[in-house]
C-alpha atoms as a PDB file:
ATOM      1  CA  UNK A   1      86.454 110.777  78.476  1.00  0.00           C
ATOM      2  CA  UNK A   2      84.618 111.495  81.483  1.00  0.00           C
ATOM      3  CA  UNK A   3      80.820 111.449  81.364  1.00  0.00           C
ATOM      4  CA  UNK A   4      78.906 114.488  81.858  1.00  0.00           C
ATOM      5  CA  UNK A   5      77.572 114.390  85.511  1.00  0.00           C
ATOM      6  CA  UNK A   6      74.191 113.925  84.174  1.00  0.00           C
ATOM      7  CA  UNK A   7      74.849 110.833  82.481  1.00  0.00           C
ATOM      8  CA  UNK A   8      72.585 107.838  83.526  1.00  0.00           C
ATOM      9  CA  UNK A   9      75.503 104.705  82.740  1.00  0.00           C
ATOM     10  CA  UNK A  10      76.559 104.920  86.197  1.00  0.00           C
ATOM     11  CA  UNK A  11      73.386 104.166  87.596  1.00  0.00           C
ATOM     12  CA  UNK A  12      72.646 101.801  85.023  1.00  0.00           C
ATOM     13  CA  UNK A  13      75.664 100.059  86.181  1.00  0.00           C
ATOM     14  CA  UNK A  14      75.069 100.181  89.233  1.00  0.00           C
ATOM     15  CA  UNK A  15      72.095  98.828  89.435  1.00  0.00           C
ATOM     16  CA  UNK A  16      72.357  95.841  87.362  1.00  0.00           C
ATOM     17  CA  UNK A  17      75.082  95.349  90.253  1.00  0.00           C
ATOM     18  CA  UNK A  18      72.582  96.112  92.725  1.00  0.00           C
ATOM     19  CA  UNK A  19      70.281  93.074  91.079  1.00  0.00           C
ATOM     20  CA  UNK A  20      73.344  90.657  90.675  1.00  0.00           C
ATOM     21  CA  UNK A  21      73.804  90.614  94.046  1.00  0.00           C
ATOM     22  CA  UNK A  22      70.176  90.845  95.154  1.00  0.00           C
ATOM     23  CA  UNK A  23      70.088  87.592  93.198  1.00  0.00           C
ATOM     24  CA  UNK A  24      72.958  86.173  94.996  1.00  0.00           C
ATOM     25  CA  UNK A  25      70.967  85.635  98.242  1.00  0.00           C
ATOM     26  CA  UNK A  26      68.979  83.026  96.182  1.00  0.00           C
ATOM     27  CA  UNK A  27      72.021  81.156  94.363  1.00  0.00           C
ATOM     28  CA  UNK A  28      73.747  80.845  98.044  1.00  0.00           C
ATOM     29  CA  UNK A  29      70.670  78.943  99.406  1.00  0.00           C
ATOM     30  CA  UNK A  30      70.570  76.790  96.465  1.00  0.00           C
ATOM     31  CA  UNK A  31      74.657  76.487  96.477  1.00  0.00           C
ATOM     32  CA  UNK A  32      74.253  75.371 100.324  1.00  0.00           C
ATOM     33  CA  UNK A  33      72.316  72.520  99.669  1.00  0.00           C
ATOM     34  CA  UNK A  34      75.789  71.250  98.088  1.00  0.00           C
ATOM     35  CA  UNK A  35      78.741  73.343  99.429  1.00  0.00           C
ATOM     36  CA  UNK A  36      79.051  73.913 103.112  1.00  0.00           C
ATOM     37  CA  UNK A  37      79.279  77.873 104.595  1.00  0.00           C
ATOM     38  CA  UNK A  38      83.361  77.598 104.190  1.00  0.00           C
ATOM     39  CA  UNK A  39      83.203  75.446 101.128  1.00  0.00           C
ATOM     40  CA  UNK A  40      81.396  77.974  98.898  1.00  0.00           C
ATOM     41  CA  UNK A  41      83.290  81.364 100.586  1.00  0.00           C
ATOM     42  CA  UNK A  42      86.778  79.251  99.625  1.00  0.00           C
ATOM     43  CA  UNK A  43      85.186  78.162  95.998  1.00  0.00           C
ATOM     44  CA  UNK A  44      84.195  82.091  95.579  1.00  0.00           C
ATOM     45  CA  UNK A  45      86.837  83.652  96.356  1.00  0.00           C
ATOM     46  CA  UNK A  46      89.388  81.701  94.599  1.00  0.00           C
ATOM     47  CA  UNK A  47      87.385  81.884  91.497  1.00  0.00           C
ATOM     48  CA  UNK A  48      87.766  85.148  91.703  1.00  0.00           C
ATOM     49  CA  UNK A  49      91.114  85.652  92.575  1.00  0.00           C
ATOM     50  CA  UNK A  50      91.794  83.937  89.464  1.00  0.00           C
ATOM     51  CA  UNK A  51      89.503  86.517  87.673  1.00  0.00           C
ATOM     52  CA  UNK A  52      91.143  89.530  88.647  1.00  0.00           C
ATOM     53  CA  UNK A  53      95.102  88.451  88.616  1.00  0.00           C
ATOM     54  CA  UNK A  54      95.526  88.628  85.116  1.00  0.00           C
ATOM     55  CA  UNK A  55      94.645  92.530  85.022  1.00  0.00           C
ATOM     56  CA  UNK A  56      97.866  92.844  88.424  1.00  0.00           C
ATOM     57  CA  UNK A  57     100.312  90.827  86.702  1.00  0.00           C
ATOM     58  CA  UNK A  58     101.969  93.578  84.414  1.00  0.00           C
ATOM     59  CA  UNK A  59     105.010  95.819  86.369  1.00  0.00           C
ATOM     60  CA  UNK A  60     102.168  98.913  87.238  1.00  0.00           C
ATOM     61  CA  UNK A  61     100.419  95.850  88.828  1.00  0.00           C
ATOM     62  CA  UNK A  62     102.993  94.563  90.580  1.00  0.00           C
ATOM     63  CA  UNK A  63     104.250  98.138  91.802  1.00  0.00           C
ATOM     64  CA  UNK A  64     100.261  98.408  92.933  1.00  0.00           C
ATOM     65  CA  UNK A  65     100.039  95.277  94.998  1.00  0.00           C
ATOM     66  CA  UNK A  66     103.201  96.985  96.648  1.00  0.00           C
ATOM     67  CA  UNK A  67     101.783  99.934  97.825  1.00  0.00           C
ATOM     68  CA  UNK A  68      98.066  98.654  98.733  1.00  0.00           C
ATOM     69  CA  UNK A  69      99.395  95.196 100.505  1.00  0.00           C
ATOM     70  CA  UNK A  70      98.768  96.804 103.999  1.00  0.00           C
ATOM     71  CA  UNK A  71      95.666  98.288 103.519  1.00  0.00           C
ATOM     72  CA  UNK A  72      94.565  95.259 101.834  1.00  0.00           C
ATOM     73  CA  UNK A  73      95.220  92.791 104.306  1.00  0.00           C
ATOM     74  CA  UNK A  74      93.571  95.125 106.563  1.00  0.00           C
ATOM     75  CA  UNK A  75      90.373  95.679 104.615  1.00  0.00           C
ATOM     76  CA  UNK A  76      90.298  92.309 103.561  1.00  0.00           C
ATOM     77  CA  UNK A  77      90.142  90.636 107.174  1.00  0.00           C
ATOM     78  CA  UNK A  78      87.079  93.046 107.617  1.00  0.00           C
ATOM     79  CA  UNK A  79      85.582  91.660 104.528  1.00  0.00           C
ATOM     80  CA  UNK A  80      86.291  88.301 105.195  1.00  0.00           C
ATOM     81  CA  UNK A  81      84.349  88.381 108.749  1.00  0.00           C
ATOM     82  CA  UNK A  82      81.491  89.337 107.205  1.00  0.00           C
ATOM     83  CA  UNK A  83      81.282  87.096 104.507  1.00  0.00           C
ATOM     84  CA  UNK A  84      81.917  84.246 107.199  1.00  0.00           C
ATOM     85  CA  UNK A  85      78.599  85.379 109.077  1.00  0.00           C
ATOM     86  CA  UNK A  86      76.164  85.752 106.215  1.00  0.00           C
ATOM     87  CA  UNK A  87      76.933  82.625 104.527  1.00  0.00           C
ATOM     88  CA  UNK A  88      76.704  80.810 107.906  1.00  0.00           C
ATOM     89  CA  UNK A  89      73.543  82.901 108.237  1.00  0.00           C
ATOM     90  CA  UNK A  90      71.932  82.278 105.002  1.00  0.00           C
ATOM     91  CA  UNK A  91      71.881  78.638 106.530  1.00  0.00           C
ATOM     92  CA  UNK A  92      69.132  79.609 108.746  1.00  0.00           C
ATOM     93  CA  UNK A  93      67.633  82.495 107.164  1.00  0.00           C
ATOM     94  CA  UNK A  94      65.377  83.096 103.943  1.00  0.00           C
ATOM     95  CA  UNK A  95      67.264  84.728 100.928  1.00  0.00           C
ATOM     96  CA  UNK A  96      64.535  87.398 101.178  1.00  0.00           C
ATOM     97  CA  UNK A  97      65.282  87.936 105.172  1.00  0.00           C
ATOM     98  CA  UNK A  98      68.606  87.974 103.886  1.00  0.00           C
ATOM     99  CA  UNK A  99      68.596  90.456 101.171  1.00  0.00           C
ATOM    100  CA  UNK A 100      66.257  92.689 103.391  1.00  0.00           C
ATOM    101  CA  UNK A 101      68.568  92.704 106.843  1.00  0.00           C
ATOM    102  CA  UNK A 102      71.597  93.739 104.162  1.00  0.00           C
ATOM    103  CA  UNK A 103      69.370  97.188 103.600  1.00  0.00           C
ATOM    104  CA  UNK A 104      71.339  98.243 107.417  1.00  0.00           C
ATOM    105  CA  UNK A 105      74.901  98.712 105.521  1.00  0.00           C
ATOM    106  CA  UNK A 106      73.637 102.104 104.936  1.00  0.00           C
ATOM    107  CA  UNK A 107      72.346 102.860 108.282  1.00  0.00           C
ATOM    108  CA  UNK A 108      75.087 101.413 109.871  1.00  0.00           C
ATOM    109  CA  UNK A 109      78.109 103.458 107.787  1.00  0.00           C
ATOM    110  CA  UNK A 110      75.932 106.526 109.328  1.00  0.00           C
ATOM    111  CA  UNK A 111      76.376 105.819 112.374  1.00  0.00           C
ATOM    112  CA  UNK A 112      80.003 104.102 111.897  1.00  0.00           C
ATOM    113  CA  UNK A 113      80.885 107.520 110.214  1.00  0.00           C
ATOM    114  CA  UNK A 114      79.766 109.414 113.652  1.00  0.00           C
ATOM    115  CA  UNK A 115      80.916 107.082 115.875  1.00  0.00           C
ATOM    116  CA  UNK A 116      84.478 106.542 114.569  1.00  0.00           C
ATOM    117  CA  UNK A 117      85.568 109.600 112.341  1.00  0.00           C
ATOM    118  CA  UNK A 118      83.089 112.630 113.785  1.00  0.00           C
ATOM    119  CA  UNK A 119      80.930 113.001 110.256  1.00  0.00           C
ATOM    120  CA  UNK A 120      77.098 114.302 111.274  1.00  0.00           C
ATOM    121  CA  UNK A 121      74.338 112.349 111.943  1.00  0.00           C
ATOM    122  CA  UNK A 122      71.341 114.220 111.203  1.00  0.00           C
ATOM    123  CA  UNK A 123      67.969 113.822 111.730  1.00  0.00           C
ATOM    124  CA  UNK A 124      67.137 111.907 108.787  1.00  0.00           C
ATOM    125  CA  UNK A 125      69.761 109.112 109.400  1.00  0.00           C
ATOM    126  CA  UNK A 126      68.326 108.581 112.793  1.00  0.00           C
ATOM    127  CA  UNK A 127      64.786 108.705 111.279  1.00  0.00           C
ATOM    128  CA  UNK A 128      66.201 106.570 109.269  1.00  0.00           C
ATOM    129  CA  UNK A 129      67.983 104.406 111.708  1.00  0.00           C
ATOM    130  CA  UNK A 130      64.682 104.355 114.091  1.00  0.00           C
ATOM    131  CA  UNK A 131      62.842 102.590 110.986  1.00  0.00           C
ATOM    132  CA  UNK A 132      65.788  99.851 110.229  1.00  0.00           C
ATOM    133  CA  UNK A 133      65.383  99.135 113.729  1.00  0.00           C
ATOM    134  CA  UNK A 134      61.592  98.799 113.529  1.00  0.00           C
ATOM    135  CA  UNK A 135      62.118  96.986 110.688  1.00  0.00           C
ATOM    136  CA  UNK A 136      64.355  94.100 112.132  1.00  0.00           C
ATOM    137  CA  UNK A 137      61.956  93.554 114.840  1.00  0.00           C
ATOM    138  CA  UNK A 138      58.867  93.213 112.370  1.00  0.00           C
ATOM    139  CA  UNK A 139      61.344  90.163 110.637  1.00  0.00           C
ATOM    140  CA  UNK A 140      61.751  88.501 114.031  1.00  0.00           C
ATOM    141  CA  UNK A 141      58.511  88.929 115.175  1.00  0.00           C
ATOM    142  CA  UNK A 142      57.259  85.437 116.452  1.00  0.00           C
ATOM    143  CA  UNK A 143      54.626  84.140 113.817  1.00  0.00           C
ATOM    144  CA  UNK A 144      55.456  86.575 111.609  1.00  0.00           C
ATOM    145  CA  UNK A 145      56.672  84.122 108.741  1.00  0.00           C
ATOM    146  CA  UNK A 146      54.082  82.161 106.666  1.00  0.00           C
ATOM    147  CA  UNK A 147      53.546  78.287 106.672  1.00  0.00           C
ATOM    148  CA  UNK A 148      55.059  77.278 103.806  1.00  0.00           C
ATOM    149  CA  UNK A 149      58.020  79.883 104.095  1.00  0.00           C
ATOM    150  CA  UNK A 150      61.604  78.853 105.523  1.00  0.00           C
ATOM    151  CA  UNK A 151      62.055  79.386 108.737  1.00  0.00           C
ATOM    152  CA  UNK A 152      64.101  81.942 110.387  1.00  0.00           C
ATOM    153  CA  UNK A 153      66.028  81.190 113.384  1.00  0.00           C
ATOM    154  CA  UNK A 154      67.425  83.569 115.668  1.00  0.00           C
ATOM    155  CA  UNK A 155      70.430  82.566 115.280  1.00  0.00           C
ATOM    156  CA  UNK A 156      70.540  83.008 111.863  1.00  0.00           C
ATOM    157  CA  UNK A 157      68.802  86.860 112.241  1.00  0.00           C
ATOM    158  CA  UNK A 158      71.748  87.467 114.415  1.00  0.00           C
ATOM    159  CA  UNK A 159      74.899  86.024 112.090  1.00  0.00           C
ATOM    160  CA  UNK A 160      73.275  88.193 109.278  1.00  0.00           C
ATOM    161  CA  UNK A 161      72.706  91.515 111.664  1.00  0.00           C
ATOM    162  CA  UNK A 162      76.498  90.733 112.593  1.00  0.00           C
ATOM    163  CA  UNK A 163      77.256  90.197 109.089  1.00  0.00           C
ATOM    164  CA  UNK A 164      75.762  94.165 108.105  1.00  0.00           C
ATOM    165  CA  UNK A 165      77.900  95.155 110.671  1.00  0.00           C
ATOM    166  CA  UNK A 166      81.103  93.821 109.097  1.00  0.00           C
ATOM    167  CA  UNK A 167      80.163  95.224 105.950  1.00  0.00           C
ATOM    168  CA  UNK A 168      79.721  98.334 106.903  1.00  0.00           C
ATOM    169  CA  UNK A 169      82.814  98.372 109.254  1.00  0.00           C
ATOM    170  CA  UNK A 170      84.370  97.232 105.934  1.00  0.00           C
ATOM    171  CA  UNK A 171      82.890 100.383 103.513  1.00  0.00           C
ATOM    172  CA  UNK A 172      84.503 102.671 106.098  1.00  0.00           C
ATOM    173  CA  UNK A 173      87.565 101.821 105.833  1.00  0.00           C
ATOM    174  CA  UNK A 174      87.413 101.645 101.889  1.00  0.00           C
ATOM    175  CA  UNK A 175      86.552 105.142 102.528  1.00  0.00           C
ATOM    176  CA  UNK A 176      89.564 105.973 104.112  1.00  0.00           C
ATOM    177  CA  UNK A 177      92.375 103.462 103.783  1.00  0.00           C
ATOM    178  CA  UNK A 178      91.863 103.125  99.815  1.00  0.00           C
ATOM    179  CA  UNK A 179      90.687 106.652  99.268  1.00  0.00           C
ATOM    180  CA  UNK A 180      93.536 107.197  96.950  1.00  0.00           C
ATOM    181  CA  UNK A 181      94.745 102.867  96.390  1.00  0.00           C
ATOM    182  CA  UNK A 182      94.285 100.871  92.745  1.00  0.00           C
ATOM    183  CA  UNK A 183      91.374  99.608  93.120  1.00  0.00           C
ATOM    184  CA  UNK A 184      92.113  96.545  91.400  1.00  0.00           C
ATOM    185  CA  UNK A 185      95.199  95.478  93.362  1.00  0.00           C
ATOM    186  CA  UNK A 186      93.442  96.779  96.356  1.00  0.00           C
ATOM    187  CA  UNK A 187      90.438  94.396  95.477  1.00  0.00           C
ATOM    188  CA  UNK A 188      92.916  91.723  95.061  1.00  0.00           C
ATOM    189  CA  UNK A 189      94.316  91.445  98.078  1.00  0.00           C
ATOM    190  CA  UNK A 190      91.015  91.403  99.920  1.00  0.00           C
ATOM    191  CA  UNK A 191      89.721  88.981  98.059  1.00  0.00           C
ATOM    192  CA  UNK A 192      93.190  86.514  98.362  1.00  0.00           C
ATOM    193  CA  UNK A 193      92.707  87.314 102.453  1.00  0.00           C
ATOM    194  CA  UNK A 194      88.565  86.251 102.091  1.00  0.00           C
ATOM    195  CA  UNK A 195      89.814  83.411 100.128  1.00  0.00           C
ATOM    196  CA  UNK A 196      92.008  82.180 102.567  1.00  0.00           C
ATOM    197  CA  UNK A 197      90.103  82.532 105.736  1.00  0.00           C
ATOM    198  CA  UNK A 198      87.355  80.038 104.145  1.00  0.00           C
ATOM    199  CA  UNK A 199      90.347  77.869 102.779  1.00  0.00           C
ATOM    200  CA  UNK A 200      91.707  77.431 106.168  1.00  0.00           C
ATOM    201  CA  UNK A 201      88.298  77.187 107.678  1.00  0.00           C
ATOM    202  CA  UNK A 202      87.333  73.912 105.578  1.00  0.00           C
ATOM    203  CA  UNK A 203      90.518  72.566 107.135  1.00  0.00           C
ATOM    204  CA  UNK A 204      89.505  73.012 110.496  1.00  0.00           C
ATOM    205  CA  UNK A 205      86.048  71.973 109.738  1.00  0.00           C
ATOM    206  CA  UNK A 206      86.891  69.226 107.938  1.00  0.00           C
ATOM    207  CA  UNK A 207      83.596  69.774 105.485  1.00  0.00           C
ATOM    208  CA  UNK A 208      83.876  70.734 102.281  1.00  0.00           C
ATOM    209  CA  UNK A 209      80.681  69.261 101.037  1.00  0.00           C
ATOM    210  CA  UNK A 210      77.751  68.754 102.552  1.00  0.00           C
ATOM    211  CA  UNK A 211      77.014  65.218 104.319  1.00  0.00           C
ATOM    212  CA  UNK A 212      75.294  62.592 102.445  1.00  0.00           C
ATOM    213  CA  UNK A 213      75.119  64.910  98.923  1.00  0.00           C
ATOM    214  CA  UNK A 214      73.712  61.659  97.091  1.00  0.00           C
ATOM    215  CA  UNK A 215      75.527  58.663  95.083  1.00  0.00           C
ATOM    216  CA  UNK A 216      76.071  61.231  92.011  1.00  0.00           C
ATOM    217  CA  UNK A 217      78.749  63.485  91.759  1.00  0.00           C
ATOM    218  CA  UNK A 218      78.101  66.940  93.191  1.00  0.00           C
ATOM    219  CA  UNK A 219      80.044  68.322  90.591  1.00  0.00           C
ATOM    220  CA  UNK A 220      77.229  69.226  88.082  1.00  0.00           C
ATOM    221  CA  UNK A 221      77.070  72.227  85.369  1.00  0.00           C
ATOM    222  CA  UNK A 222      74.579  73.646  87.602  1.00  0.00           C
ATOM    223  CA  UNK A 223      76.394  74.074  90.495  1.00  0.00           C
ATOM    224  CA  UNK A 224      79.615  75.167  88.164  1.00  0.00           C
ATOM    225  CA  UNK A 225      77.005  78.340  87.028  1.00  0.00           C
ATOM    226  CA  UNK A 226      75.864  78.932  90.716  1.00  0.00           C
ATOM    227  CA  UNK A 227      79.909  79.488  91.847  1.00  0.00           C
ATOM    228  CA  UNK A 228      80.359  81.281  88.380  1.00  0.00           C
ATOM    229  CA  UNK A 229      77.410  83.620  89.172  1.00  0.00           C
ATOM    230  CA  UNK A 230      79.160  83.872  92.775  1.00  0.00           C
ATOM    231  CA  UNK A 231      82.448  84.362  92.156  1.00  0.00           C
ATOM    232  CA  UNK A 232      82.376  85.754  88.452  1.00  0.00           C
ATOM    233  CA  UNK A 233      79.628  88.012  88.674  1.00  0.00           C
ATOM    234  CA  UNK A 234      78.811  88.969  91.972  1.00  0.00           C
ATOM    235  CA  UNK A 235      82.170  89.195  93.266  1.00  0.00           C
ATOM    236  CA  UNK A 236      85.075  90.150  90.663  1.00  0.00           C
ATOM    237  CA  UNK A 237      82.681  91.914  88.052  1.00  0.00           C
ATOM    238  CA  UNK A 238      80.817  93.373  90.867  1.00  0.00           C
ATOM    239  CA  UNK A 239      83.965  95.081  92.562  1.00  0.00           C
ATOM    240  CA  UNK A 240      85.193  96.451  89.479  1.00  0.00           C
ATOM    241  CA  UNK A 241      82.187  97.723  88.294  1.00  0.00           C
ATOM    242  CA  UNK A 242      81.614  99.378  91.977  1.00  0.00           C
ATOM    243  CA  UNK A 243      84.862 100.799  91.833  1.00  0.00           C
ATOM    244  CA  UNK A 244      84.810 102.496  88.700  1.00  0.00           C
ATOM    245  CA  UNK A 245      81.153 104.391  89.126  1.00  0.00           C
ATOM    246  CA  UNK A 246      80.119 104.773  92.443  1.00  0.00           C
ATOM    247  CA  UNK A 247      82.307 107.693  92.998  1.00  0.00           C
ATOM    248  CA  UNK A 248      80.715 109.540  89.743  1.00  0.00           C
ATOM    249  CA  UNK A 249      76.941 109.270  91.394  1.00  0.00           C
ATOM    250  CA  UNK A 250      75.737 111.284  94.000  1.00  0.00           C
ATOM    251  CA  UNK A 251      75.828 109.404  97.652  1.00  0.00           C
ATOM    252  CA  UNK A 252      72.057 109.821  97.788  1.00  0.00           C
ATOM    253  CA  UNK A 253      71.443 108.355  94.503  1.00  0.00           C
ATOM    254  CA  UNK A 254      73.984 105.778  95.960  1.00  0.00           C
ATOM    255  CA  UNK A 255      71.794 105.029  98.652  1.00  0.00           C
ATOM    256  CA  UNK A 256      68.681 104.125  97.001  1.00  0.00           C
ATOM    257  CA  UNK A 257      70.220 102.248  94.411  1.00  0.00           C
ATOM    258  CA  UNK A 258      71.431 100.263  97.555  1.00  0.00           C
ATOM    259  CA  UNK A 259      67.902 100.190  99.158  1.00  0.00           C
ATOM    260  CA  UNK A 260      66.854  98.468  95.553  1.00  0.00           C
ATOM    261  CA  UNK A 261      69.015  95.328  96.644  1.00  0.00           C
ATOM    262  CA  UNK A 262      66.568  94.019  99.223  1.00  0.00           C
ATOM    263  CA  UNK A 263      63.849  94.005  96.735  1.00  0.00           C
ATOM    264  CA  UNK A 264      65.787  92.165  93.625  1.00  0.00           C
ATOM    265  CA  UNK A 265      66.444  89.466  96.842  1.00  0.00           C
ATOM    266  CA  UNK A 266      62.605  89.253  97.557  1.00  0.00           C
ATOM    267  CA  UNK A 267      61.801  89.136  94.161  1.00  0.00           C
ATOM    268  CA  UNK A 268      64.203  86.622  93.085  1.00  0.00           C
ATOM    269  CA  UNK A 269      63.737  84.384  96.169  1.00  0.00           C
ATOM    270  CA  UNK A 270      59.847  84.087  95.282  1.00  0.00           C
ATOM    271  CA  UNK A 271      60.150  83.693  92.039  1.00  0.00           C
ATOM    272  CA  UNK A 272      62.753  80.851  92.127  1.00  0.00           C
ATOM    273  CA  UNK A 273      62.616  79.481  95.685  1.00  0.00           C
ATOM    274  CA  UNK A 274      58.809  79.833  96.420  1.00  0.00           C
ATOM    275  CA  UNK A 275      60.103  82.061  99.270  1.00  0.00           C
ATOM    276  CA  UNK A 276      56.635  84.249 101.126  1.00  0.00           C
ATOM    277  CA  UNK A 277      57.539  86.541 103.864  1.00  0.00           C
ATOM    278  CA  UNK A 278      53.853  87.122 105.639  1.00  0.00           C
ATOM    279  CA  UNK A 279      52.347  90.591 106.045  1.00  0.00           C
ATOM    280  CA  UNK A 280      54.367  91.340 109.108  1.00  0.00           C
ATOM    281  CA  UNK A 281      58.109  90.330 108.123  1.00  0.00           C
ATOM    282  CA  UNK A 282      57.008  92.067 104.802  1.00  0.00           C
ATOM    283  CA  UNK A 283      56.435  95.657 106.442  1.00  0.00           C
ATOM    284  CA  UNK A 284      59.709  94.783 108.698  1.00  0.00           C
ATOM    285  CA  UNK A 285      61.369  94.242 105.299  1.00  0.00           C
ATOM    286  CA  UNK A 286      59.640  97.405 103.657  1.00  0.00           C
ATOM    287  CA  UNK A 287      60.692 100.117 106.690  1.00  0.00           C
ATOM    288  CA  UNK A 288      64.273  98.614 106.161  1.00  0.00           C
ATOM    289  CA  UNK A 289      64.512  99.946 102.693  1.00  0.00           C
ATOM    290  CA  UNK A 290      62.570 103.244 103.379  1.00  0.00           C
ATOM    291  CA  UNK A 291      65.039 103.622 106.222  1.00  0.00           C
ATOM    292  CA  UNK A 292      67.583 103.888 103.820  1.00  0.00           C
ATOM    293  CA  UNK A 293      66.110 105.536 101.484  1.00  0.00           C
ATOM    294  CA  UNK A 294      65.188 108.362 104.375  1.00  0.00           C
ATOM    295  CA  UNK A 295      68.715 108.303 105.235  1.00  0.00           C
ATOM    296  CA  UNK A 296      70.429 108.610 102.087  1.00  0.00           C
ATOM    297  CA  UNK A 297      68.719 111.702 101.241  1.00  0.00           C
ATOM    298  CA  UNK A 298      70.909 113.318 103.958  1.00  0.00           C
ATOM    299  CA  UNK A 299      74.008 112.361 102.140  1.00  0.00           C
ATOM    300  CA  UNK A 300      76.212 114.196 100.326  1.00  0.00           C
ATOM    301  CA  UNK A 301      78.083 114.533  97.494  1.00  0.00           C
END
């Protein structure tokens, strides 16, 4: 039975999602030191391919891979760009410049959504905009990190910028190439394509792990529950659970559960990494999230 529009398990849902992947940020840094960028997208992904194909292996399943293999493949090459640039990103970024440069999906979909399909950009998603923008340069602003913080490199600022971008090329056309797909065999296939791409990537690169990892095996429990985490969690529970209550909570509620990711990243990344943004990348970091929580509030249902 459908919940009553005022029920609060949808938000609740989504925003232990929200702090799953916040945390994520944190287990990719600490997965790099093992994995290389294309190792731990091809580990991901396959893990979990292999957590959603039991639920599209019936003959409804089958009959939905069918129908959504286009759109999939489509959606899924999208997807797979943009996990390419933020994991090579997170290389030479913080987790907690990381989690708060993600904070532009939102900002970007607006404008995406004007740009590409005529939907109206108000004044409070430019007001919005204006402060993601403002924000980004307060995170690049020379000197702005502390001493004992990692370092960000531009490079990095500018994979994980690109990165947003992808994303929220990819959230548009969720909106309107699976407006009406399974979602799970429609998450499959994106995830199979994501898969691939890093799959093929190790074999150009030739990298799987990273150089010199130590005379011990990589292969310890720990980094077993950093890929489960990753490709368990973050990635096959996360879809599902996206797909089944996002579209039951109002898109401005939507958008500041989203603006709550940035800060689970922060949190988690000084709490376990010993991460500290300095006053400066902190208000960059800060206007990001208002930004979208300024431009969510334009959103509607």
């Amino acid at each position: 039975m459908t919940p009553a529009p005022t029920s609060l398990a949808p938000h609740a849902w989504l925003l232990a999602m929200n702090a799953l992947w916040g945390g994520s940020y944190s287990v990719v840094k600490a997965t790099l030191a093992t994995l290389t960028p294309f190792g731990l997208i091809t580990m991901r992904f396959w893990l979990a391919v292999v957590c959603v194909l039991p639920f599209v292996l019936g003959e409804q399943g089958r009959r939905d891979l069918r129908t959504t293999c286009r759109p999939g493949l489509i959606t899924g090459a999208v997807l797979a760009i943009g996990y390419t640039l933020q994991t090579l990103g997170m290389a030479e970024t913080s987790a907690s410049t990381g989690g708060f440069l993600s904070g532009l999906i939102v900002l970007l979909v607006a404008v995406g959504g004007w740009l590409a399909f005529g939907e109206r950009l108000g004044g409070a998603a430019l007001a919005g905009l204006t402060m993601g923008v403002a924000g980004i340069v307060l995170l690049c602003w020379p000197g702005a990190a502390t001493a004992t913080g990692p370092v960000d490199t531009p490079r990095g600022i500018a994979l994980q910028i690109g990165a947003s971008t992808s994303y929220a090329v990819h959230v548009l056309l969720l909106s309107h190439l699976g407006r009406n797909a399974p979602a799970l065999a429609f998450s499959f296939w994106q995830l199979l394509v994501v898969a691939a791409v890093g799959t093929i990537a190790v074999g150009i690169d030739g990298n799987f792990l990273q150089p010199e990892p130590g005379s011990a095996s990589p292969w310890t429990a720990t980094l077993a529950g950093y890929l489960f985490y990753l490709g368990a969690l973050a990635t096959a529970l996360g879809i599902a659970v996206q797909s089944q209550v996002q579209h039951r909570i109002r898109p401005t509620h939507v958008a500041m559960l989203f603006a709550t990711q940035p800060l689970f990243a922060a949190v988690v990344a000084w709490a376990w990494l010993g991460d500290r943004m300095g006053p400066v990348q902190l208000l960059g970091g800060g206007l990001i999230v208002a930004g979208v929580v300024v431009a969510g509030r334009q959103r509607r249902a």
